[in-house]
C-alpha atoms as a PDB file:
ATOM      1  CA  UNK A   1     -25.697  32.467   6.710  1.00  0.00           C
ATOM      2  CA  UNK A   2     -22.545  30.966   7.278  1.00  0.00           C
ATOM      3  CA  UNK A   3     -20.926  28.884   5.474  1.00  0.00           C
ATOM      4  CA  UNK A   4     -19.719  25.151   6.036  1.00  0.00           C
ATOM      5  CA  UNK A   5     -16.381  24.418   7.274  1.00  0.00           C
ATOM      6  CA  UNK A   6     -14.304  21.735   8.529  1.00  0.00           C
ATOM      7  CA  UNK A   7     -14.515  20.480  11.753  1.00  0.00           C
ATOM      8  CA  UNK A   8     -12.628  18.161  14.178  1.00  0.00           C
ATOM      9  CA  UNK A   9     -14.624  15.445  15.693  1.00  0.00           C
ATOM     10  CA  UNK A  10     -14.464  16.986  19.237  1.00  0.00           C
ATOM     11  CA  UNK A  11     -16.030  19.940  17.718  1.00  0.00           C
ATOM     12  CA  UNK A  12     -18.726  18.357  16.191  1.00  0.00           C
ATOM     13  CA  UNK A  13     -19.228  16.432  19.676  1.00  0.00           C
ATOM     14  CA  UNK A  14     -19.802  19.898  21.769  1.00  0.00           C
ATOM     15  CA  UNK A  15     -21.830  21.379  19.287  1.00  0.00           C
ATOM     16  CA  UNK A  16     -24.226  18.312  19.066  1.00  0.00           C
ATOM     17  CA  UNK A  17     -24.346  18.330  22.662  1.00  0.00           C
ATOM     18  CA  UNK A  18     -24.918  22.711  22.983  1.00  0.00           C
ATOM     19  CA  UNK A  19     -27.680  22.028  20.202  1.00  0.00           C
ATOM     20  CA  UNK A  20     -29.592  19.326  22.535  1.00  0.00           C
ATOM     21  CA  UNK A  21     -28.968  21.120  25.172  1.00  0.00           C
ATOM     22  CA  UNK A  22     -30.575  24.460  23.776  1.00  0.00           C
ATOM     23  CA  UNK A  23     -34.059  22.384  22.154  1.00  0.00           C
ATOM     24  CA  UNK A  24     -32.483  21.702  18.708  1.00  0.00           C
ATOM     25  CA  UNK A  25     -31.907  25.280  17.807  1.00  0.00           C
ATOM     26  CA  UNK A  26     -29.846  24.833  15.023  1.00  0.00           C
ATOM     27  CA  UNK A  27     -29.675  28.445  14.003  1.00  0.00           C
ATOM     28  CA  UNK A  28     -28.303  28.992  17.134  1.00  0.00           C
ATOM     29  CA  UNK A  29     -25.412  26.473  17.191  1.00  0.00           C
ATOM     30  CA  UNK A  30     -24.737  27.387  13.522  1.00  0.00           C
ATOM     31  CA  UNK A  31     -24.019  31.142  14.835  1.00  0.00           C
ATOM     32  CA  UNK A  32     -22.036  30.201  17.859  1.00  0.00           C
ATOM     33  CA  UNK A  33     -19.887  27.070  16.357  1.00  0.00           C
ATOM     34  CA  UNK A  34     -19.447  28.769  12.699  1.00  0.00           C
ATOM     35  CA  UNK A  35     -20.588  26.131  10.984  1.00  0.00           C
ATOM     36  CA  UNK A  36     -23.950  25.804   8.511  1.00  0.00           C
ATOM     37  CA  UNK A  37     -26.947  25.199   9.497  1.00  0.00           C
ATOM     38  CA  UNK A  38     -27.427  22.086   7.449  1.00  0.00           C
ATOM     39  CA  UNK A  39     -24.027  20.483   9.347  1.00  0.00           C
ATOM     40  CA  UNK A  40     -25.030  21.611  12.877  1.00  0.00           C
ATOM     41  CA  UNK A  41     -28.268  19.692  11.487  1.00  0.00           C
ATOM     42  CA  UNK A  42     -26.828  16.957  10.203  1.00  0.00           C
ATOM     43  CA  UNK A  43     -24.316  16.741  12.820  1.00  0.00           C
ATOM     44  CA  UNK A  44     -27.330  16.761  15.373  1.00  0.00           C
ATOM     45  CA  UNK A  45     -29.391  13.848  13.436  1.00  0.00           C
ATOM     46  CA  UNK A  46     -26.474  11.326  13.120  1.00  0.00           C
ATOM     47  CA  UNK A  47     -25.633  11.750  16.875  1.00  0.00           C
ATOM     48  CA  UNK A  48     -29.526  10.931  17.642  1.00  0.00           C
ATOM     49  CA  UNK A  49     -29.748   8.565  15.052  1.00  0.00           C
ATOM     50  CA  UNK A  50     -26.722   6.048  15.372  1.00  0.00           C
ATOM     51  CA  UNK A  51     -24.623   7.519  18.503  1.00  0.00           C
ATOM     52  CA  UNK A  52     -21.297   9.457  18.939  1.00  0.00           C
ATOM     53  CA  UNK A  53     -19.399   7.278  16.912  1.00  0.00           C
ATOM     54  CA  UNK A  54     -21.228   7.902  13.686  1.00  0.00           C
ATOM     55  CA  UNK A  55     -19.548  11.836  14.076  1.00  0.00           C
ATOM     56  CA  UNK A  56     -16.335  10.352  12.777  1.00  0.00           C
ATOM     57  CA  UNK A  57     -14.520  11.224   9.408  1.00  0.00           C
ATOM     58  CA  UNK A  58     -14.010   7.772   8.167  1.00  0.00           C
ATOM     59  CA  UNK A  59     -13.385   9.216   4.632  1.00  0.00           C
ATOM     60  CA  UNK A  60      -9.848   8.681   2.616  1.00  0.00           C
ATOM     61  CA  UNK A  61      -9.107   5.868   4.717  1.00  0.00           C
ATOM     62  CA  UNK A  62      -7.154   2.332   3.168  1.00  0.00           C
ATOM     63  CA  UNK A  63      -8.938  -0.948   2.891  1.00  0.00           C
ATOM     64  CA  UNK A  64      -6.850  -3.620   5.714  1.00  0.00           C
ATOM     65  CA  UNK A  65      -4.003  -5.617   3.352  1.00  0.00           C
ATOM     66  CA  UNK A  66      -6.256  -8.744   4.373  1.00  0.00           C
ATOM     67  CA  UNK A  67      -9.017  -7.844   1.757  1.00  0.00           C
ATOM     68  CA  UNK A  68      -6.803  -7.202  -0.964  1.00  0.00           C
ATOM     69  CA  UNK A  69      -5.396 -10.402  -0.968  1.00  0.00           C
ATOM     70  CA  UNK A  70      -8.130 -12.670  -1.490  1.00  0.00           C
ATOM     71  CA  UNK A  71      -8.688 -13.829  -5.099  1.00  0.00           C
ATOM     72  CA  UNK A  72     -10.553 -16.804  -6.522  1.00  0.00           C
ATOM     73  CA  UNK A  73      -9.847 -18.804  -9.502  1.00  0.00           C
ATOM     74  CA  UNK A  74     -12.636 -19.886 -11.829  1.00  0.00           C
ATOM     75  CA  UNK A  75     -12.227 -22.313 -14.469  1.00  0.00           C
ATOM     76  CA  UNK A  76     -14.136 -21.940 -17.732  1.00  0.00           C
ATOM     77  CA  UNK A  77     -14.282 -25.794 -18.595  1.00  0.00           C
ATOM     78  CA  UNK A  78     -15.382 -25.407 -22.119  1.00  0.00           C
ATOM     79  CA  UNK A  79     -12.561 -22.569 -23.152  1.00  0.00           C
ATOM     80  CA  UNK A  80     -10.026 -23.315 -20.860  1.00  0.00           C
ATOM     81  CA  UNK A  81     -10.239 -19.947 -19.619  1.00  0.00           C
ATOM     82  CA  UNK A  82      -9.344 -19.060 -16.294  1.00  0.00           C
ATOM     83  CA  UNK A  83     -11.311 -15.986 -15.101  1.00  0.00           C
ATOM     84  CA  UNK A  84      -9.285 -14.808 -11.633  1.00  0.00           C
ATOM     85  CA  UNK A  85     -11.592 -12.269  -9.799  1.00  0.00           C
ATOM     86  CA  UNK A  86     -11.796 -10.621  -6.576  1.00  0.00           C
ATOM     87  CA  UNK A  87     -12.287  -7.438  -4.544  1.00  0.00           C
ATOM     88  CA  UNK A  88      -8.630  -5.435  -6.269  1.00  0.00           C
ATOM     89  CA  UNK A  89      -8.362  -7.904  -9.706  1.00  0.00           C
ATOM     90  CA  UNK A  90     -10.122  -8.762 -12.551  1.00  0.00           C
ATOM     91  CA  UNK A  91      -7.601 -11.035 -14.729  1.00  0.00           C
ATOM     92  CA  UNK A  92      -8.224 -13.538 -17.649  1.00  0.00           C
ATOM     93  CA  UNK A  93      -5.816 -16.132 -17.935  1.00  0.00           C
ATOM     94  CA  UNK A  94      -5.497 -18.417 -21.433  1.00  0.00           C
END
């Protein structure tokens, strides 16, 4: 059994395509690409389920400097609190 590694996203491309191309043998393509069988698996199942593009590493990767911007301001009328919240704040204000 081999264990997991990493792999680059060409990588994980050819091996979908070798273990489609050989009926879903995922023992197989596990052996030959050095990877385990539960990622040439996986690997296999995202490519069928929801295309190449879903074989991307989108992990570690910043939010756009648009989202971070955007706060509202909500008044407490009673307290005269004002409660500023968004996606990157959570401020009260007296």
């Amino acid at each position: 059994m081999t264990k997991g590694r990493k792999t680059t996203f060409d990588e994980r491309v050819e091996s979908v395509q070798y273990c489609i191309a050989h009926d879903h043998n995922y023992v197989e393509t596990s052996e030959k690409y050095q990877v385990s069988y539960q990622q040439a698996r996986n690997f296999t199942l995202k490519y069928e389920a929801y295309g190449v593009e879903s074989l991307r590493d989108h992990r570690g990767k910043r939010k756009s400097q648009d989202n971070s911007k955007e706060c509202c301001e909500e008044p407490y009328i009673k307290t005269g609190i004002y409660f500023v919240s968004g996606p990157n704040c959570t401020t009260l204000f007296m």
